[in-house]
N, C-alpha and C. Protein backbone atom coordinates (compact mmCIF):
# COMPACT_ATOMS: atom_id res chain seq x y z
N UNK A 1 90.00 100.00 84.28
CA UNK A 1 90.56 99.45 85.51
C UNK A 1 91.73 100.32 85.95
N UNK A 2 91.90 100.24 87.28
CA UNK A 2 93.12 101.01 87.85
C UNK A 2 93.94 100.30 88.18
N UNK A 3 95.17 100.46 88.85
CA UNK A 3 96.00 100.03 89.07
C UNK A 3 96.24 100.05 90.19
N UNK A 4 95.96 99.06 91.39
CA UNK A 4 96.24 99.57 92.94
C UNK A 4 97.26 99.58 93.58
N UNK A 5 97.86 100.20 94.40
CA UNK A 5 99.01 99.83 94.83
C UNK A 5 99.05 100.03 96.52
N UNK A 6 98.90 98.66 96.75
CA UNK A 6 98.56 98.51 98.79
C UNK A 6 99.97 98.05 99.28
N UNK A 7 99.90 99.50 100.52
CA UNK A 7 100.84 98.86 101.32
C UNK A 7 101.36 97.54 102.13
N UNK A 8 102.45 97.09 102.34
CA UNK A 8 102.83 95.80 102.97
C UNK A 8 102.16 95.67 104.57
N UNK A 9 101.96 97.12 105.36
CA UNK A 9 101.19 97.11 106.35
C UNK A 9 99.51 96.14 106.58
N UNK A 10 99.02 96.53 105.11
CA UNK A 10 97.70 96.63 104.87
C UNK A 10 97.69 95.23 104.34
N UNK A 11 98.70 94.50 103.47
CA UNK A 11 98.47 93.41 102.74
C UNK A 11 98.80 92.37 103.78
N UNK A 12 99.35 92.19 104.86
CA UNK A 12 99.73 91.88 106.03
C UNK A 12 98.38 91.30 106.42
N UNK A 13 97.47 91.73 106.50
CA UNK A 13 96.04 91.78 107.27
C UNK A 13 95.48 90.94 106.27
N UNK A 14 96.20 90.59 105.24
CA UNK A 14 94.94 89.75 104.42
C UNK A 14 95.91 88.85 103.33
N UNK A 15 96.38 87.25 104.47
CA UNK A 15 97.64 86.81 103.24
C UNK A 15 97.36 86.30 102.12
N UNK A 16 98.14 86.64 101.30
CA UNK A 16 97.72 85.75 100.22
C UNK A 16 97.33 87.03 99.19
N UNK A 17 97.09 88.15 99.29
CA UNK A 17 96.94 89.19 98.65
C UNK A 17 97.81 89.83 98.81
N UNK A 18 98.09 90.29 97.25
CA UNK A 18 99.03 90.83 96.08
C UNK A 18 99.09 92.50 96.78
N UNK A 19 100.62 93.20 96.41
CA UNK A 19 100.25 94.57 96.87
C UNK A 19 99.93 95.70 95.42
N UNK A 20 100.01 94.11 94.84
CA UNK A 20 99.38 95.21 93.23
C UNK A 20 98.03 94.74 92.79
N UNK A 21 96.86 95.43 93.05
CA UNK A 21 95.53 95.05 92.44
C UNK A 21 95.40 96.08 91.33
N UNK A 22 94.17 94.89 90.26
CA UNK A 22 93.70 95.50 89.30
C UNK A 22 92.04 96.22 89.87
N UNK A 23 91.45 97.25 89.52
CA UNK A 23 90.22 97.13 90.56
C UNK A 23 89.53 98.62 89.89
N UNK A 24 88.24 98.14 89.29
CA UNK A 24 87.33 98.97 88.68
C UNK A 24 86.12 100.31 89.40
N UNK A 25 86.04 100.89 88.65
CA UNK A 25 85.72 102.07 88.61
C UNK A 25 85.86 103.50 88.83
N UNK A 26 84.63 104.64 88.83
CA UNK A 26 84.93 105.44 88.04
C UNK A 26 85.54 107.03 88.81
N UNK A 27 85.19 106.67 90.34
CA UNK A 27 85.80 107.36 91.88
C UNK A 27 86.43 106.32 92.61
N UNK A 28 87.39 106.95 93.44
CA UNK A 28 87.77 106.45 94.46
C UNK A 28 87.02 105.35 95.14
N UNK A 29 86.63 106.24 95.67
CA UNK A 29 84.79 105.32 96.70
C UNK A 29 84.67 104.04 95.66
N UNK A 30 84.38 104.32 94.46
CA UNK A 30 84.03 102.86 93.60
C UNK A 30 85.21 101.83 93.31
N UNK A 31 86.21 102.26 93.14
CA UNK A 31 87.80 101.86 93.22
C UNK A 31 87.74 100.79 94.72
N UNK A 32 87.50 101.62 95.63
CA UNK A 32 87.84 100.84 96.92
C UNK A 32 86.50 99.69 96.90
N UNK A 33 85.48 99.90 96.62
CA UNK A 33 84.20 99.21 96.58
C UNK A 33 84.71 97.64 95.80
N UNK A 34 85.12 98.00 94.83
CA UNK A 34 85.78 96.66 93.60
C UNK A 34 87.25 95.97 94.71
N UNK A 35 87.91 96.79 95.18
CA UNK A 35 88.60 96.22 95.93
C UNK A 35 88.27 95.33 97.00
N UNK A 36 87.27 95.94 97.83
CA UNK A 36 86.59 95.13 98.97
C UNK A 36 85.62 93.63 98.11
N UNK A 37 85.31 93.66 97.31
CA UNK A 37 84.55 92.79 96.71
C UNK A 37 85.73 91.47 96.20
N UNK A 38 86.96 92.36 96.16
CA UNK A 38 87.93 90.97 95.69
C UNK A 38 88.20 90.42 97.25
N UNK A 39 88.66 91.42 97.93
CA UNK A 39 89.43 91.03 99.52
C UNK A 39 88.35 91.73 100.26
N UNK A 40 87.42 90.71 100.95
CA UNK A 40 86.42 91.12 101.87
C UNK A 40 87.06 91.62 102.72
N UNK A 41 86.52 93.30 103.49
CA UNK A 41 87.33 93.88 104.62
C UNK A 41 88.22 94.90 104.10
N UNK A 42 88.99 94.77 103.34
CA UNK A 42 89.77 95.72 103.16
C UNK A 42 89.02 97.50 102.87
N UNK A 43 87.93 97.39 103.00
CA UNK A 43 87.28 98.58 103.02
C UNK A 43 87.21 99.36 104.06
N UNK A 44 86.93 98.60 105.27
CA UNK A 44 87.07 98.61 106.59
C UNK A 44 87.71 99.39 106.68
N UNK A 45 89.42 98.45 106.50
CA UNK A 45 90.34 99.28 106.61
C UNK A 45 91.12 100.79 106.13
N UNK A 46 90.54 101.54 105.12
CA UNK A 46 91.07 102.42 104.54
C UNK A 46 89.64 103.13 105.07
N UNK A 47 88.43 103.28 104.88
CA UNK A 47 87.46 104.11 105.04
C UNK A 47 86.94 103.81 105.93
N UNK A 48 86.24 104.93 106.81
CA UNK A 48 85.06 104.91 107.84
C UNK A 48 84.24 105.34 108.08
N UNK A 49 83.31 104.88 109.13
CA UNK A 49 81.66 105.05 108.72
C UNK A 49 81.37 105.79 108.28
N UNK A 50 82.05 107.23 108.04
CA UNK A 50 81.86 108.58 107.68
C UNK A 50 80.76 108.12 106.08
N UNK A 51 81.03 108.11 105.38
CA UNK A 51 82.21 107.51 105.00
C UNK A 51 83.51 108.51 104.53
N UNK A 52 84.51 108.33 105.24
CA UNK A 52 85.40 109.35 104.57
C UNK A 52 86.96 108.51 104.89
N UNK A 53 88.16 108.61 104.07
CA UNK A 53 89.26 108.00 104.13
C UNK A 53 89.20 108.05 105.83
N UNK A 54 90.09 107.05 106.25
CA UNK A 54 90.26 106.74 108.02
C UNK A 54 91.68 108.13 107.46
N UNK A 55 91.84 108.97 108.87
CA UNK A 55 92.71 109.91 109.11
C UNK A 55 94.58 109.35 109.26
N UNK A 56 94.43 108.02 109.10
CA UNK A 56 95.79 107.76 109.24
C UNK A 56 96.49 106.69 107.44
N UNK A 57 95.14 107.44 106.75
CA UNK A 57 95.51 106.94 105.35
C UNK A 57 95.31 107.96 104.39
N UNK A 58 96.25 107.80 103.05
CA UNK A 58 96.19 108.84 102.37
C UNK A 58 95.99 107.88 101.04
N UNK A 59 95.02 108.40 100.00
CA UNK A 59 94.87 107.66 98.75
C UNK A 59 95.97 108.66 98.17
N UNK A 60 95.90 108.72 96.98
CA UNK A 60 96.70 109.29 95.82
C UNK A 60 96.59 108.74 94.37
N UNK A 61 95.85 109.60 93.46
CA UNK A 61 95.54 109.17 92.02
C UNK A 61 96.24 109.83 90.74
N UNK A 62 96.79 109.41 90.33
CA UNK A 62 97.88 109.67 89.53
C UNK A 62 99.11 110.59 90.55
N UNK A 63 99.30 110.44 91.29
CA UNK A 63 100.11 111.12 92.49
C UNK A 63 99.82 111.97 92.96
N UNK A 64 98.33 112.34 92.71
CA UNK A 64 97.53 113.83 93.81
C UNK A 64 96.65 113.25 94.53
N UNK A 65 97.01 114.28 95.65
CA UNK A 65 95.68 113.37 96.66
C UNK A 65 94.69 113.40 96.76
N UNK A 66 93.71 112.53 96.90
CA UNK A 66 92.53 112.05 96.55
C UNK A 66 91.53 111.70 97.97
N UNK A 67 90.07 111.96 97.38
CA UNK A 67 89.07 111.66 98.81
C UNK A 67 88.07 110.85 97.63
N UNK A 68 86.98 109.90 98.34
CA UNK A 68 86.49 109.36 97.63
C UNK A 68 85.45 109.75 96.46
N UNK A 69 85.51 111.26 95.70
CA UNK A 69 84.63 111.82 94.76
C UNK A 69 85.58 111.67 94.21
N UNK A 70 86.76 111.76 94.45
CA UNK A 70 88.02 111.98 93.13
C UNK A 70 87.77 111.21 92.17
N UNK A 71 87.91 111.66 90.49
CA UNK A 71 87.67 110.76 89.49
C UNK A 71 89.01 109.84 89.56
N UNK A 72 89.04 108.57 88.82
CA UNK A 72 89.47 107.49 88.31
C UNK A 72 89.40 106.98 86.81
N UNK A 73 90.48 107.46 86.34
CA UNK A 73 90.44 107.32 84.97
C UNK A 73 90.98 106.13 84.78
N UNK A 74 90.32 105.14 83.31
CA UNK A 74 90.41 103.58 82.91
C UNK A 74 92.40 103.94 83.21
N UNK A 75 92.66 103.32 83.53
CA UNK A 75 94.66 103.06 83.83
C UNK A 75 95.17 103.62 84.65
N UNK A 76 94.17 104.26 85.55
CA UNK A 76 95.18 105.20 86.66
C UNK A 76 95.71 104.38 87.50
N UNK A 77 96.68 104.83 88.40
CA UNK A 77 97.92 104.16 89.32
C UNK A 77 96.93 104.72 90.70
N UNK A 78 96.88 104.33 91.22
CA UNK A 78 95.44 104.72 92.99
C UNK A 78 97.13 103.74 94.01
N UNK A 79 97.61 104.88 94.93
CA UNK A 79 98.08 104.32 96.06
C UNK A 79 97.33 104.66 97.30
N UNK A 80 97.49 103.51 97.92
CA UNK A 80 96.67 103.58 99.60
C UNK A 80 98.33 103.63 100.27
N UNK A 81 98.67 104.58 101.07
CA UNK A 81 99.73 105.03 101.31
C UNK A 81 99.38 105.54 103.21
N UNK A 82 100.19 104.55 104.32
CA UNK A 82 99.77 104.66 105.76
C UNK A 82 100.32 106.23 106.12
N UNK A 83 99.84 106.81 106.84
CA UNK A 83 100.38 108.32 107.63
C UNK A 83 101.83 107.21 108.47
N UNK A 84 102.74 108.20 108.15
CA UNK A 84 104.01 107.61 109.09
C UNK A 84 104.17 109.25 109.86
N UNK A 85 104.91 108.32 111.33
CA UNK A 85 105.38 109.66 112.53
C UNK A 85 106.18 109.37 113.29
N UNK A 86 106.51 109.51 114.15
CA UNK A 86 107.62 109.68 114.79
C UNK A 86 108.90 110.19 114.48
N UNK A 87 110.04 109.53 114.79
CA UNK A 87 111.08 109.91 114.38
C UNK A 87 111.92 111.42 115.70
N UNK A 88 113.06 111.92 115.08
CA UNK A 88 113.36 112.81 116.05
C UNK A 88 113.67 114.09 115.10
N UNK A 89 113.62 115.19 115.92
CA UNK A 89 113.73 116.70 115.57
C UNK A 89 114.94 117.11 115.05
């Protein structure tokens, strides 16, 4: 099992869910699959039809970034982490 760690943006969309999930298997793609199976939808939200991460989200597995072939080792830390912008020059 991994260790998930969802943003307050993302946990927002679904109350009552934790921004720390436990959530099995052995890629990414399967990681998020176990996730959507606890919190229907939340798949939606991070991936698209591609299927490939949505462009305004970044995974990260053991703190490198990750697309859904990336392996998932039994205890890894997996953050779903939003693209932030704005700001001034």
């Amino acid at each position: 099992m991994a260790e998930v760690h969802l943003p307050r943006s993302l946990v927002a969309l679904f109350p009552g869910v934790p921004r720390r999930l436990e959530a099995g298997g052995s890629t990414v793609a399967e990681v998020i699959a176990d996730l959507d199976a606890q919190v229907p939808g939340i798949r939606n939200r991070i991936v698209d039809a591609g299927p490939v991460i949505r462009p305004h989200i970044n995974v990260f597995v053991a703190g490198q970034r990750a697309s859904l072939e990336t392996p998932v080792e039994p205890g890894a830390v997996v953050h779903v982490i939003p693209a932030v912008s704005g700001g001034r020059r």
